[in-house]
C-alpha atoms as a PDB file:
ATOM      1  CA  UNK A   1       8.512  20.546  -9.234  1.00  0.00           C
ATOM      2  CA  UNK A   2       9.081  16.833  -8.396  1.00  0.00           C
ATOM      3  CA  UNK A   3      13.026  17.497  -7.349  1.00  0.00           C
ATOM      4  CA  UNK A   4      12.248  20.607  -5.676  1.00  0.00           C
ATOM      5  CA  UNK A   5       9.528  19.189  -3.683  1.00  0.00           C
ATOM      6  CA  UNK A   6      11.925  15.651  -2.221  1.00  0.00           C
ATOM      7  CA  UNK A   7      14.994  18.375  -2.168  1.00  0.00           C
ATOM      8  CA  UNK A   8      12.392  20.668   0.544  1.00  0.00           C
ATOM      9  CA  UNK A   9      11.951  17.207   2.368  1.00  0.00           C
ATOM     10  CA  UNK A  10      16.563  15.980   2.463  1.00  0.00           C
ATOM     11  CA  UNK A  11      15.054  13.331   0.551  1.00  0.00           C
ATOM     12  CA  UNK A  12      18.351  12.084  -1.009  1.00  0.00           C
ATOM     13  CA  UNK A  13      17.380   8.783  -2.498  1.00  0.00           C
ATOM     14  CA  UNK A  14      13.880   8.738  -4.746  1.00  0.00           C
ATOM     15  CA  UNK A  15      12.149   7.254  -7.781  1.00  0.00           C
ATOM     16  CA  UNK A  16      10.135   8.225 -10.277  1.00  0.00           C
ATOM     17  CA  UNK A  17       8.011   5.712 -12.846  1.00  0.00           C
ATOM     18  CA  UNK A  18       6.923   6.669 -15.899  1.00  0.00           C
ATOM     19  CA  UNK A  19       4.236   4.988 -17.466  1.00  0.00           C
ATOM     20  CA  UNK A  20       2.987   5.414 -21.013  1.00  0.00           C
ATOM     21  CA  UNK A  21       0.668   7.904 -20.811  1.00  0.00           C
ATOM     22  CA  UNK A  22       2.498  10.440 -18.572  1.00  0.00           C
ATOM     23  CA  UNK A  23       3.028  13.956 -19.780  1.00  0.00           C
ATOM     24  CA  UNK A  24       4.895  15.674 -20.764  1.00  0.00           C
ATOM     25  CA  UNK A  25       6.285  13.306 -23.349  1.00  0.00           C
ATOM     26  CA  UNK A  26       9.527  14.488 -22.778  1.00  0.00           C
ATOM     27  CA  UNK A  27       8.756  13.438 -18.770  1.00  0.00           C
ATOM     28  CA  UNK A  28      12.145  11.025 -18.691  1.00  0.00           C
ATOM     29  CA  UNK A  29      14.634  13.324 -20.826  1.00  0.00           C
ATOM     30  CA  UNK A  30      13.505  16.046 -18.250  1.00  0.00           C
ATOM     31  CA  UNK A  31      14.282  13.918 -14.910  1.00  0.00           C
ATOM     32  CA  UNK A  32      17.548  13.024 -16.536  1.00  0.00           C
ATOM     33  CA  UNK A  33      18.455  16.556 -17.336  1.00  0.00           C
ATOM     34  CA  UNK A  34      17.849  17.006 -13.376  1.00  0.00           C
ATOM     35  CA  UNK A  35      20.183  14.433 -12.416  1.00  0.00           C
ATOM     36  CA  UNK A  36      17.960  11.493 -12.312  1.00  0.00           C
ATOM     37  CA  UNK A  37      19.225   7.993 -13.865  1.00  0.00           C
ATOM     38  CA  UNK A  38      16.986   5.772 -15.452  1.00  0.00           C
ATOM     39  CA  UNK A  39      17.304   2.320 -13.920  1.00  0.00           C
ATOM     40  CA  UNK A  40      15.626  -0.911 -14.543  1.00  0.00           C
ATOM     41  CA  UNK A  41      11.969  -1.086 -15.679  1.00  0.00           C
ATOM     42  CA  UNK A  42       9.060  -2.281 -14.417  1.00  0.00           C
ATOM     43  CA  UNK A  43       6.893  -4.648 -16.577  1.00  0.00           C
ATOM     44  CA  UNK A  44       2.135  -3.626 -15.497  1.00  0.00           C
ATOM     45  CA  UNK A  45       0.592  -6.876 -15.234  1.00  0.00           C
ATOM     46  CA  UNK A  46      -3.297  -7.240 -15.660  1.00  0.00           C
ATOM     47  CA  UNK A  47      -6.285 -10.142 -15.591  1.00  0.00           C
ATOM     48  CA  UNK A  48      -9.894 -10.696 -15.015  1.00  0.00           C
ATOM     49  CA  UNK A  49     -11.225 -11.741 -11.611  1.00  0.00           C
ATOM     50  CA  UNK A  50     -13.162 -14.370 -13.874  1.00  0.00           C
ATOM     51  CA  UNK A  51     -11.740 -17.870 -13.434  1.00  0.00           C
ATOM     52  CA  UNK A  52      -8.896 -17.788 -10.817  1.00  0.00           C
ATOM     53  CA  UNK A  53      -6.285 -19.985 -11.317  1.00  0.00           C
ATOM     54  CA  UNK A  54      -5.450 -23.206  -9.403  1.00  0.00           C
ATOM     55  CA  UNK A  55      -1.686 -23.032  -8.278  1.00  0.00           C
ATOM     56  CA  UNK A  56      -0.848 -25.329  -5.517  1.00  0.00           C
ATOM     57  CA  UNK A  57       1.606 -25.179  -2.270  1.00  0.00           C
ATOM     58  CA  UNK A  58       2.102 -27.429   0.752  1.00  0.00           C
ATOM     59  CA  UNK A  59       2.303 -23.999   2.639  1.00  0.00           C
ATOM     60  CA  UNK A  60      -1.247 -22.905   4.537  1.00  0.00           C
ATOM     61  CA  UNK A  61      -1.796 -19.608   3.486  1.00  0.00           C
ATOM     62  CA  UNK A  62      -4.267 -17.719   5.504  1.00  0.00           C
ATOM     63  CA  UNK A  63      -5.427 -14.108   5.055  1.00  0.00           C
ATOM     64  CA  UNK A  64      -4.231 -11.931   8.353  1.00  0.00           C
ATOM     65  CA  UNK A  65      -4.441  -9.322  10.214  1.00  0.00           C
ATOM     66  CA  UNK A  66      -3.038  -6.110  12.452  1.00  0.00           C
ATOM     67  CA  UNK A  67      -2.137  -9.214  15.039  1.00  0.00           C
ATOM     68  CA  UNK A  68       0.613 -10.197  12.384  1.00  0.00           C
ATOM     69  CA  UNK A  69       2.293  -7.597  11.581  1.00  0.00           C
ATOM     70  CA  UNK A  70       5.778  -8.859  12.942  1.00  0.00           C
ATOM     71  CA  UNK A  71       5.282 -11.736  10.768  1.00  0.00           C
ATOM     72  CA  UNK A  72       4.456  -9.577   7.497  1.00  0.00           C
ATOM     73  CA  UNK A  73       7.017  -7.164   8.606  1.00  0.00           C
ATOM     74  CA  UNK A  74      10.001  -9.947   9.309  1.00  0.00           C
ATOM     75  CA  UNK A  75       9.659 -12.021   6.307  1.00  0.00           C
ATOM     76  CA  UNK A  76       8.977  -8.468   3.878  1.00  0.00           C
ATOM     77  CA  UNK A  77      12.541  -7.143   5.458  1.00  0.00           C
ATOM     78  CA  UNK A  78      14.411 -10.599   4.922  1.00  0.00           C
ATOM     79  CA  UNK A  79      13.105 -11.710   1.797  1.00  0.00           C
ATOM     80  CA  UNK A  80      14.060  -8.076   0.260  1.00  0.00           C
ATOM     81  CA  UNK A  81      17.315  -7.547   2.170  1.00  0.00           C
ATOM     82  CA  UNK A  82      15.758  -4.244   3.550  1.00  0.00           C
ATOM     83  CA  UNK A  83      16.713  -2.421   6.679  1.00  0.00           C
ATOM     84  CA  UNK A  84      15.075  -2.239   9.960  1.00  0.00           C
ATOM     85  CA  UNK A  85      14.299   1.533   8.425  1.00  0.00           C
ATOM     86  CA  UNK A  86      11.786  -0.286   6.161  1.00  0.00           C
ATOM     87  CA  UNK A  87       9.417  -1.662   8.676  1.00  0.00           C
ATOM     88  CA  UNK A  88       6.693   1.051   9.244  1.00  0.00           C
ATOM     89  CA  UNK A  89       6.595   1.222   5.158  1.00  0.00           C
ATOM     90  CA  UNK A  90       5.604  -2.798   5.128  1.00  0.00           C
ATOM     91  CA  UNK A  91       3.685  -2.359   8.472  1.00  0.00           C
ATOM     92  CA  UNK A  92       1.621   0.756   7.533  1.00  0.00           C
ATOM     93  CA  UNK A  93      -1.367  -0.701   5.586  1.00  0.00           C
ATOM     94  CA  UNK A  94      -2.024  -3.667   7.921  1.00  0.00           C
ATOM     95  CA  UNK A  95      -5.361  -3.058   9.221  1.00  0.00           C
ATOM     96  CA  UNK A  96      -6.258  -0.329   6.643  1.00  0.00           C
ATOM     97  CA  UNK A  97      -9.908   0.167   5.237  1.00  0.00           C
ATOM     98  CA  UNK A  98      -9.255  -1.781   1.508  1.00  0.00           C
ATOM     99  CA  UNK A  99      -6.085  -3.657   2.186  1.00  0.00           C
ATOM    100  CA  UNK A 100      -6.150  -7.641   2.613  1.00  0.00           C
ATOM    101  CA  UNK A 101      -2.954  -9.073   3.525  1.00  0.00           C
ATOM    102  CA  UNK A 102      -2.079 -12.904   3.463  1.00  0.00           C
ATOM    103  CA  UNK A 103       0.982 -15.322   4.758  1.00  0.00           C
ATOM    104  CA  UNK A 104       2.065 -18.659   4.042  1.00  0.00           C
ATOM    105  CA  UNK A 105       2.677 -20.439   6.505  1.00  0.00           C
ATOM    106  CA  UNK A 106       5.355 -23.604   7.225  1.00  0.00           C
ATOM    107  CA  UNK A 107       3.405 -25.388  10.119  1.00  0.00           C
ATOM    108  CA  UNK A 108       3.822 -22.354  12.487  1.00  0.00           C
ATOM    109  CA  UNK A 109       6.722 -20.473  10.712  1.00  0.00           C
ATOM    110  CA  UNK A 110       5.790 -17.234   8.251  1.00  0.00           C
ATOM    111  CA  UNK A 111       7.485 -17.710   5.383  1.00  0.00           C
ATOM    112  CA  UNK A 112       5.475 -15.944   2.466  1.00  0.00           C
ATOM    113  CA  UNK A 113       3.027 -12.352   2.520  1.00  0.00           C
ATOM    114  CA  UNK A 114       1.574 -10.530  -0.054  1.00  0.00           C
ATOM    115  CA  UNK A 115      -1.397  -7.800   0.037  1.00  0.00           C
ATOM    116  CA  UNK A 116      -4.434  -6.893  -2.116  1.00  0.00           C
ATOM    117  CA  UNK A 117      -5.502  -3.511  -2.081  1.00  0.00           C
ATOM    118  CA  UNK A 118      -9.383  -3.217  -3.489  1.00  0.00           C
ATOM    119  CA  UNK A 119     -10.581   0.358  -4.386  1.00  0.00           C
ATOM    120  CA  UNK A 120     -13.314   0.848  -7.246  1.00  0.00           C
ATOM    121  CA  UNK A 121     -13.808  -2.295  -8.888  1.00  0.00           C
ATOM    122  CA  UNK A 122     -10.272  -3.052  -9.046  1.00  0.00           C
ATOM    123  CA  UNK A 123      -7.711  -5.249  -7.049  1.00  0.00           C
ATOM    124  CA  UNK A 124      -3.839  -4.336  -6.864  1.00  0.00           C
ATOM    125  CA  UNK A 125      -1.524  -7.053  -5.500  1.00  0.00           C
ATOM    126  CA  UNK A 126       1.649  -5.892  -3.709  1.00  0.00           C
ATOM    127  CA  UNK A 127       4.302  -6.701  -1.640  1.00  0.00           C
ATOM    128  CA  UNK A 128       4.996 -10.311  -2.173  1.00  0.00           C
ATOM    129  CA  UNK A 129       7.982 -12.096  -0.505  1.00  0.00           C
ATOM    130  CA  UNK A 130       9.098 -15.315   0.131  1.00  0.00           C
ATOM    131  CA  UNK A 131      12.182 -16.225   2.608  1.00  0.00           C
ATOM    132  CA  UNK A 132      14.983 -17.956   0.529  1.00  0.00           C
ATOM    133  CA  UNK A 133      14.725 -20.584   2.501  1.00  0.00           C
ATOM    134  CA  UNK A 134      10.916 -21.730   1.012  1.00  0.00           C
ATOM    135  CA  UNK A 135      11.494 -20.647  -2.679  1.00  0.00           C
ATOM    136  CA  UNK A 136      10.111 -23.256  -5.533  1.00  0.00           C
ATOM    137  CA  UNK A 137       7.362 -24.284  -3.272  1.00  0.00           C
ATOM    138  CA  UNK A 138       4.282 -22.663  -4.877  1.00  0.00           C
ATOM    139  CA  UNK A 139       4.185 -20.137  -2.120  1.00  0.00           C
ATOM    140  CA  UNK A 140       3.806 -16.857  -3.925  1.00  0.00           C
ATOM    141  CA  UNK A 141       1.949 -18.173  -7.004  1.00  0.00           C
ATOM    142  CA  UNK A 142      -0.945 -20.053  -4.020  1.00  0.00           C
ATOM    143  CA  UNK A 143      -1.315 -16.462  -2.453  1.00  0.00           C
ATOM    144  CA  UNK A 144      -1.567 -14.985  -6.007  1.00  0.00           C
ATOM    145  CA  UNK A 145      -4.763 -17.361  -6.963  1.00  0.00           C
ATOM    146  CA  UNK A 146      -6.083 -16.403  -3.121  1.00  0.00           C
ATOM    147  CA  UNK A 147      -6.348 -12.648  -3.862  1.00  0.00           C
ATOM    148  CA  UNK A 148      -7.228 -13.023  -7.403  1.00  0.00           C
ATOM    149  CA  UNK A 149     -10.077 -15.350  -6.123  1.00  0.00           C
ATOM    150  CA  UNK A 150     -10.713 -12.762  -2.894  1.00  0.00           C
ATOM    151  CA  UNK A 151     -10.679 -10.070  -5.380  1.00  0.00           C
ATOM    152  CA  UNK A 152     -13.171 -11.101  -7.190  1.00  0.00           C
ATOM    153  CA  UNK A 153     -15.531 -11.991  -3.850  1.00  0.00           C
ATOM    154  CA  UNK A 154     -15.242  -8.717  -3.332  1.00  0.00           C
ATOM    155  CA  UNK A 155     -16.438  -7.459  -6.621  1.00  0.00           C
ATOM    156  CA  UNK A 156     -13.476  -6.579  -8.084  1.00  0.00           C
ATOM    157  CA  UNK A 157     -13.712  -7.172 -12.150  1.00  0.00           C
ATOM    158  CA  UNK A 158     -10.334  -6.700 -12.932  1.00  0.00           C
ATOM    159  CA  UNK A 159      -6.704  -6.842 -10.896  1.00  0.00           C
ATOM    160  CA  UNK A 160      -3.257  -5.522 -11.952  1.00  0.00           C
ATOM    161  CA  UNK A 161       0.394  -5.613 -10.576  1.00  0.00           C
ATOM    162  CA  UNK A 162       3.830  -5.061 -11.508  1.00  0.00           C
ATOM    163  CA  UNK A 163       7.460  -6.707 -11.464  1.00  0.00           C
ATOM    164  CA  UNK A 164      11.229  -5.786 -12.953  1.00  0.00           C
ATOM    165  CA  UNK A 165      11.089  -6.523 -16.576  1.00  0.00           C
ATOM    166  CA  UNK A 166      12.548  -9.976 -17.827  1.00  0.00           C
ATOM    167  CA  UNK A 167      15.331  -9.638 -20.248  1.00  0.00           C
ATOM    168  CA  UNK A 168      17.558 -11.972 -21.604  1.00  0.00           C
ATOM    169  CA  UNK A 169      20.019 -11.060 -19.233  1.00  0.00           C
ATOM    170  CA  UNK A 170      17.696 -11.241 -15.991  1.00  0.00           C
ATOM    171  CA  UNK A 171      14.977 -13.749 -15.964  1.00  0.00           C
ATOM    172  CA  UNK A 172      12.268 -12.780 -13.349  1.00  0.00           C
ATOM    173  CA  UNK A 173      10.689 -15.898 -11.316  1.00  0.00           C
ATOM    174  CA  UNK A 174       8.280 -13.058 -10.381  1.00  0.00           C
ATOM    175  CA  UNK A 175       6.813 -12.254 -13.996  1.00  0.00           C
ATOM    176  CA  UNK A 176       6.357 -15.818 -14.764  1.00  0.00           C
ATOM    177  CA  UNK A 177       4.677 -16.503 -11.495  1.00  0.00           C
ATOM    178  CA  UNK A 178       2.403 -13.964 -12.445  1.00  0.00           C
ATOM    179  CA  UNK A 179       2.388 -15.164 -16.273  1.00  0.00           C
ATOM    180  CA  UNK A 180       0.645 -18.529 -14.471  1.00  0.00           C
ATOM    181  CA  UNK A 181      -1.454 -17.016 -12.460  1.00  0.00           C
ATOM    182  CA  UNK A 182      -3.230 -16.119 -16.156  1.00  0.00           C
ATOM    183  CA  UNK A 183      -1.873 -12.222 -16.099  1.00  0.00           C
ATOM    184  CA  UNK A 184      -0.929 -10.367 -19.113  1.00  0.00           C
ATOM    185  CA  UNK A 185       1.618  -7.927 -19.727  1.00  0.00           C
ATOM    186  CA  UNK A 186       0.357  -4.612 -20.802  1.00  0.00           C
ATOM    187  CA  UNK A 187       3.637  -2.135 -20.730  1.00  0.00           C
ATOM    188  CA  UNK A 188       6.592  -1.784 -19.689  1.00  0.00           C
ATOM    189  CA  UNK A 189       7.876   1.833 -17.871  1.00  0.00           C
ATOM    190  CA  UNK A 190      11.101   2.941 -16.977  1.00  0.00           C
ATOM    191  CA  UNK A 191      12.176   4.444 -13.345  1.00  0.00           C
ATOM    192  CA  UNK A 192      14.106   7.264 -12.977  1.00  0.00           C
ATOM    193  CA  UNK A 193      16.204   7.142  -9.286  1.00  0.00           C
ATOM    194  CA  UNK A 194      17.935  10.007  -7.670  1.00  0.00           C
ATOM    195  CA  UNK A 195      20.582   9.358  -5.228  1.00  0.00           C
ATOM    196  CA  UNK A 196      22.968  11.150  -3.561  1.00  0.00           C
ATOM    197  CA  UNK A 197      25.885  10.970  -6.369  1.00  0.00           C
ATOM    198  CA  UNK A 198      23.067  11.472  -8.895  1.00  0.00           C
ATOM    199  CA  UNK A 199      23.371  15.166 -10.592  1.00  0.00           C
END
């Protein structure tokens, strides 16, 4: 059903993630038996609202609006090495009944986003990015503690987000941003990609 319904759409390139408690059981053998490879994990973050944490930046972060988009959309594109293609998909939300985005800011240059999404209680925190250029400056882990801390104005009990896994192999600034920022790991699921030379 999930091939059949990207294969009705030319949808060449897809992923699915698998988390812990999907069904069937047999959920990843079956996407690899339709051509699907399994590719690097994801590792779900969660925390309380309760106590945000303190992380620091010389960047001004400020929470924004529809009026910055190019800004969200320019440093999102950059900072992931994603094509122009990508920009209604980092645009779309901005503006959005529940969605809160933020940017850091380098006197007047954008240099850092990330969102919080706030449905039911309970915060998600998306689409961080930094430009290369302003790495190792406390920008991402400063706009963490802001939505954590926005989160929870907005009654939000609890908040939860995800990252690539850290192995040996590939340590992930990202998780251990997120690791300070008082978050604790609570599984890790794989991702199954299609592509065209998949299958």
């Amino acid at each position: 059903m999930i091939v059949s319904a990207y294969d009705a759409r030319s949808q060449t390139r897809w992923t699915v993630c698998v988390a812990p408690v999907a069904s069937p059981a047999d959920l990843g053998a079956r996407l690899e038996a339709h051509g699907l490879r399994r590719g690097s994990d994801f590792t779900k973050v969660i925390r309380s609202t309760e106590r945000p944490p303190e992380l620091s930046t010389d960047l001004r972060i400020e929470e924004v609006g529809p009026e910055s988009t190019e800004a969200v959309v320019g440093v999102s594109l950059q900072a992931w090495g994603f094509p122009h293609a990508f920009s209604a998909w980092f645009a779309g939300s901005l503006g959005r009944p529940g969605w809160h985005h933020y940017v850091g800011f380098d006197g007047t240059e954008a240099v850092s986003t990330g969102a919080l999404y706030v449905s039911g209680g309970i915060g998600w925190l998306g689409f961080g990015a930094t430009l290369p250029s302003h790495r190792n400056r406390g920008g991402q882990g400063a706009i963490m503690a802001r939505r954590v801390r926005d989160a929870g104005a907005l009654g939000c009990r609890l908040v939860h987000t995800e990252t690539g896994a850290e192995t040996a192999d590939a340590p992930n600034p990202s998780y251990r941003n997120m690791l300070r920022a008082g978050f604790e790991p609570v599984y890790t699921r794989p991702n199954y990609t299609a592509s065209p030379s998949a299958g």
